[in-house]
Protein backbone atom coordinates (compact mmCIF):
# COMPACT_ATOMS: atom_id res chain seq x y z
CA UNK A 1 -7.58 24.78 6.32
CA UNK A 2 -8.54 21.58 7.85
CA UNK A 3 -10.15 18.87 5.52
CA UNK A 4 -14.04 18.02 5.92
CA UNK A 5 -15.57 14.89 4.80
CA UNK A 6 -17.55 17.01 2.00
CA UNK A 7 -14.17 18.89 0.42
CA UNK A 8 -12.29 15.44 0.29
CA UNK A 9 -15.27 13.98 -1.56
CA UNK A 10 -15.57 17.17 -3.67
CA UNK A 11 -11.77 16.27 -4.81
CA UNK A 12 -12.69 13.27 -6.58
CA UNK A 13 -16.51 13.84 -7.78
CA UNK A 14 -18.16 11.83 -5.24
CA UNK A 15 -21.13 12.00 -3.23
CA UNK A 16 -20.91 11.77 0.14
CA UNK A 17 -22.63 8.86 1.50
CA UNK A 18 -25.46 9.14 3.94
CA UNK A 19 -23.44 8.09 6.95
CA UNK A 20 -20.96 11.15 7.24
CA UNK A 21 -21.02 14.55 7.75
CA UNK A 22 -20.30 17.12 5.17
CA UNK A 23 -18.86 19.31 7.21
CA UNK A 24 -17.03 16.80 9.67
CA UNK A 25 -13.26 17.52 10.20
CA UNK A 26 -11.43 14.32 8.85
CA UNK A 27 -8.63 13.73 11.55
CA UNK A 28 -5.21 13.86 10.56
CA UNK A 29 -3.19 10.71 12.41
CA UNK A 30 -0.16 10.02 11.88
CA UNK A 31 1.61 7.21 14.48
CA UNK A 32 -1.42 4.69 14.34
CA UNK A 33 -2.43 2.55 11.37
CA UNK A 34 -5.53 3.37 9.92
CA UNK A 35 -7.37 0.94 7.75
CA UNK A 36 -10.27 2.27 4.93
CA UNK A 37 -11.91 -0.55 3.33
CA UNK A 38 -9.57 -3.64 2.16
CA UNK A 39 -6.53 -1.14 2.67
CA UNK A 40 -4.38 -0.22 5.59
CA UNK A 41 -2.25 2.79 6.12
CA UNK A 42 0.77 1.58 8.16
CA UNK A 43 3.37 3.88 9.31
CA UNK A 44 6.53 2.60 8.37
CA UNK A 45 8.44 2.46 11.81
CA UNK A 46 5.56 -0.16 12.79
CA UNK A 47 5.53 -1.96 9.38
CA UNK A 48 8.78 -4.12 8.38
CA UNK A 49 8.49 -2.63 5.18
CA UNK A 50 11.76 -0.73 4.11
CA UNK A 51 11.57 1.95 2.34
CA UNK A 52 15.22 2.64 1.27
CA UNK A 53 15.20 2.77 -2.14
CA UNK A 54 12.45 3.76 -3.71
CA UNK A 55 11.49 6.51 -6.17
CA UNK A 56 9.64 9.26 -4.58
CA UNK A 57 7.65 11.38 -7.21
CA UNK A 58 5.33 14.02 -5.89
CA UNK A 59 1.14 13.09 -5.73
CA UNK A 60 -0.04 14.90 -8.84
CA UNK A 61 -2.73 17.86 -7.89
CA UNK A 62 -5.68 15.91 -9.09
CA UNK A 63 -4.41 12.29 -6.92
CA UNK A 64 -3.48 9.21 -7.95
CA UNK A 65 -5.40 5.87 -8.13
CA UNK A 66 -4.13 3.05 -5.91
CA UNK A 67 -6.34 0.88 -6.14
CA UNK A 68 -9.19 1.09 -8.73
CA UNK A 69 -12.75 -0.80 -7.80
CA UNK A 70 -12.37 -4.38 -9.22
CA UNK A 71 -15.66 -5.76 -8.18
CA UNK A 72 -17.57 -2.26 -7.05
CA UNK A 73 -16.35 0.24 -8.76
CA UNK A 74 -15.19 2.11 -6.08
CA UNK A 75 -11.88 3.73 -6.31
CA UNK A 76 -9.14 4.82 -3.46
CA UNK A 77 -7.21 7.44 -3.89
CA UNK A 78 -4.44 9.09 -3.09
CA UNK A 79 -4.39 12.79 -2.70
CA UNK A 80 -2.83 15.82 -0.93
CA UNK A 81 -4.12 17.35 2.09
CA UNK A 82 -4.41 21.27 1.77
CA UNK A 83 -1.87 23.66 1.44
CA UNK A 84 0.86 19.78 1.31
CA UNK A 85 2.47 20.53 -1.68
CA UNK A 86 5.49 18.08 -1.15
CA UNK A 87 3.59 14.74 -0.44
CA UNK A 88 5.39 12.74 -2.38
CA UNK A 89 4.30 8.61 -3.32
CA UNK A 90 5.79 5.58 -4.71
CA UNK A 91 4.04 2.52 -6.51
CA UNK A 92 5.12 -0.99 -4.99
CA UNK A 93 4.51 -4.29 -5.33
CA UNK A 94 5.65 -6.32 -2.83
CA UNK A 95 3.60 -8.58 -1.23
CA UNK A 96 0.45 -6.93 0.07
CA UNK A 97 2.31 -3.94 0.53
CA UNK A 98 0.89 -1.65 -3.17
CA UNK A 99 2.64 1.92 -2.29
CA UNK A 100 4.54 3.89 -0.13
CA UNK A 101 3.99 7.59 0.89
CA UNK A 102 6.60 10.51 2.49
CA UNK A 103 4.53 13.72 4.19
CA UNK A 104 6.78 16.06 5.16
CA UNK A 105 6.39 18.18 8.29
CA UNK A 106 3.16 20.58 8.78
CA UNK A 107 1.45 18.90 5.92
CA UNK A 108 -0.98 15.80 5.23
CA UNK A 109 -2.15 13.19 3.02
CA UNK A 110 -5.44 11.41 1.98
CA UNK A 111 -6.88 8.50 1.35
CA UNK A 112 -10.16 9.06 -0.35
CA UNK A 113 -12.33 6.21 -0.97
CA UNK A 114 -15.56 7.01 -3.29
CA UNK A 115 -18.94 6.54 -2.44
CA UNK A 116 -18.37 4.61 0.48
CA UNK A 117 -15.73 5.07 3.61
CA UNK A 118 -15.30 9.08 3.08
CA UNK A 119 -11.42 10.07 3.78
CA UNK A 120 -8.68 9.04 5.79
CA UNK A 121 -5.98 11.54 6.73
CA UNK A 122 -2.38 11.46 7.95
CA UNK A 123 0.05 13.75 9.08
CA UNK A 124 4.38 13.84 8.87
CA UNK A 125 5.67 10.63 8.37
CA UNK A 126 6.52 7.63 6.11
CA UNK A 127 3.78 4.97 5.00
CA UNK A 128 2.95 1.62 3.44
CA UNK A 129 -0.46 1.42 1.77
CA UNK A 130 -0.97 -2.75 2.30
CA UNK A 131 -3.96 -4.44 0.72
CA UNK A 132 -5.69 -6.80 3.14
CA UNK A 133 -5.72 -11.10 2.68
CA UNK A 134 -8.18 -13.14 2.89
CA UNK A 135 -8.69 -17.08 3.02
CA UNK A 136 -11.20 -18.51 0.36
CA UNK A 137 -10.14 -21.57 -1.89
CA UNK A 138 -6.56 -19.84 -1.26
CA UNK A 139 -4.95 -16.92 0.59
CA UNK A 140 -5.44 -13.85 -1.94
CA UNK A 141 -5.77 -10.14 -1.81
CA UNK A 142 -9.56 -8.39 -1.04
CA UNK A 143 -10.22 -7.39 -4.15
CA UNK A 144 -12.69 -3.92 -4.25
């Protein structure tokens, strides 16, 4: 079953915004970064962040928050694609980089962002979730 704008949305409780498509097929990439808002989906062969080492547990059926709206409200997360049982995630902090997530073959994640940049999807592979910079009275994380 291949994910729509509208049935990512309907995951979380939020409306779709007036600039996509209910019933637009959300592309599933996997060896490009994608970015949704102040976060970035790197694939880890093109990110120098490793990945040895860290915890895997399995994204919970309703998602997982990464990062929760600090000055919108608006809230990314972190969900299965259909029929992925085995995505599994990891929370990090280093540096910009705030998780990590492992799709096994013939399955996908999300990134769902509410009310505002619909869904991101990815396909096999190893990622870092980085939060962007920014320069203002010093170089800090976009904050949502």
């Amino acid at each position: 079953m291949a994910t729509t704008y509208g049935s990512a949305l309907a995951k979380i409780g939020a409306s779709l915004p007036g600039h996509l498509v209910a019933d637009m097929e959300v592309p599933v990439i996997s060896d490009l970064p994608q970015t949704q808002g102040d976060l970035a989906i790197v694939p880890a062969e093109l990110d120098d962040f490793d990945t040895s080492g860290i915890h895997w547990i399995p994204v919970p059926q309703n998602g997982i928050q990464v990062v929760i709206g600090e000055s919108t409200g608006n809230t990314h997360w972190l969900h299965r694609g259909f029929d992925s049982p085995n995505v599994q995630w990891a929370r990090v902090n280093d540096g910009l980089v705030l998780a990590a997530v492992r799709v096994p073959e013939g399955e996908s994640g999300e990134l769902i962002h509410t009310d505002e940049h619909g869904c991101n999807a990815f396909g096999a592979g190893t990622y870092a979730i980085r939060g962007k910079q920014e320069l203002a009275d010093q170089i800090r994380r976009v904050a949502d």
